[in-house]
Protein backbone atom coordinates (compact mmCIF):
# COMPACT_ATOMS: atom_id res chain seq x y z
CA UNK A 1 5.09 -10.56 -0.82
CA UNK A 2 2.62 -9.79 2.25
CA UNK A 3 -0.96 -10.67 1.51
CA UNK A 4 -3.77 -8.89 1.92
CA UNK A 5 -4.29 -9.83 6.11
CA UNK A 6 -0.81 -8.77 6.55
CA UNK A 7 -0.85 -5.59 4.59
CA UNK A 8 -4.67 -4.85 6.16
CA UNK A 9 -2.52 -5.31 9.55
CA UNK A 10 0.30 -3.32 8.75
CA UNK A 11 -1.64 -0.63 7.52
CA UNK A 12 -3.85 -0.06 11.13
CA UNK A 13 -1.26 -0.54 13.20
CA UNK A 14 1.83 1.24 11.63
CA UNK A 15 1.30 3.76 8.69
CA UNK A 16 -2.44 4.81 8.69
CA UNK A 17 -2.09 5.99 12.04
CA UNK A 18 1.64 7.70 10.98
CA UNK A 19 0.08 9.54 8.04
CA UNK A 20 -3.11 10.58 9.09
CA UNK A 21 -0.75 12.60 11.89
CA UNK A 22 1.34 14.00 9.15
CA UNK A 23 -1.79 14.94 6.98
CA UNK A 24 -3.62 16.44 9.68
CA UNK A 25 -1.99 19.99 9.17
CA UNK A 26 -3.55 20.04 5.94
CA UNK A 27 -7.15 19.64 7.83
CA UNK A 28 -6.66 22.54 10.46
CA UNK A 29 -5.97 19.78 12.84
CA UNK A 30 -9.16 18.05 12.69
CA UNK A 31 -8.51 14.26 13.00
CA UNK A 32 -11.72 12.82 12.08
CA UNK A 33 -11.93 14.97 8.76
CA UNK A 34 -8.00 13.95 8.01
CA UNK A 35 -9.60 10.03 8.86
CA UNK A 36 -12.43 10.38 6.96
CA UNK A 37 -10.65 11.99 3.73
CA UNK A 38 -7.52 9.63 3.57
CA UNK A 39 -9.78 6.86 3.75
CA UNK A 40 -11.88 8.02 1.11
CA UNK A 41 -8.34 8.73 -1.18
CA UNK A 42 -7.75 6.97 -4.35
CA UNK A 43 -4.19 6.46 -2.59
CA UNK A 44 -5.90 4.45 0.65
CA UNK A 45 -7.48 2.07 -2.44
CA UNK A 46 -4.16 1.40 -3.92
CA UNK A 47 -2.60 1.31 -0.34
CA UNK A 48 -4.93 -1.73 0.58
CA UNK A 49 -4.09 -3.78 -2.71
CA UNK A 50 -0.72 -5.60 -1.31
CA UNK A 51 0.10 -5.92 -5.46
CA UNK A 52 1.13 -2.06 -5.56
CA UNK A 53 4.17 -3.05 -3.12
CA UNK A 54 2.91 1.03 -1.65
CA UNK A 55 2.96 -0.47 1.68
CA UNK A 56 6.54 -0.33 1.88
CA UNK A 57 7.05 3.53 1.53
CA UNK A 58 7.31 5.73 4.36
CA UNK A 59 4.35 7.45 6.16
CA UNK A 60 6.20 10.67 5.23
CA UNK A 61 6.15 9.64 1.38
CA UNK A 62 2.83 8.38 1.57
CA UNK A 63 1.56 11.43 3.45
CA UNK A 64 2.96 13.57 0.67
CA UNK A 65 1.82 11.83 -2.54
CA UNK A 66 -1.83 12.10 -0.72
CA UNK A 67 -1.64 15.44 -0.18
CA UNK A 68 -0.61 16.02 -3.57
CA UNK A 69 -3.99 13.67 -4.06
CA UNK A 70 -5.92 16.25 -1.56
CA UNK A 71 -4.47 19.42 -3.67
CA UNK A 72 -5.97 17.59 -7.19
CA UNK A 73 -2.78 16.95 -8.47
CA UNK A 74 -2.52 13.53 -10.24
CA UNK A 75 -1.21 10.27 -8.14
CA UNK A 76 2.27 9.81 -8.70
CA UNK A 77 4.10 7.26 -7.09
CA UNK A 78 8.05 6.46 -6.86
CA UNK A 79 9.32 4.06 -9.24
CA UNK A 80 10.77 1.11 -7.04
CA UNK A 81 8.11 0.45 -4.68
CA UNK A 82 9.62 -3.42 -3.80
């Protein structure tokens, strides 16, 4: 298990930047409003905690469930996340 340094790390370097690039569509192409919303997600929360194993899904995966965040559907997640 990665703790919360490592996952903080992971997440700037590697999938943050990934998804907010796959979300961006969804904002007319405006980055800083795609930033500013996924950061503000109740998916970025659970992201961040390295206890929801979320980390280790795709950006593509991740992009969709928060999009299906965005759209006000409920968050649903898969079921092996480890």
């Amino acid at each position: 298990m990665k703790d919360a340094n490592q996952v903080s790390a992971l997440l700037g370097v590697c999938i943050v930047p990934q998804i907010i690039q796959e979300i961006m569509a969804f904002y007319d192409g405006q980055e800083e409003l795609a930033i500013k919303e996924f950061f503000a997600s109740a998916l970025y929360e659970k992201l961040r905690d390295p206890e929801t194993g979320l980390w280790h899904l795709g950006a593509k995966a991740l992009a969709e469930i928060y999009l299906g965040e965005a759209r006000g559907e409920a968050l649903e997640f898969p079921e092996e996340q480890s």
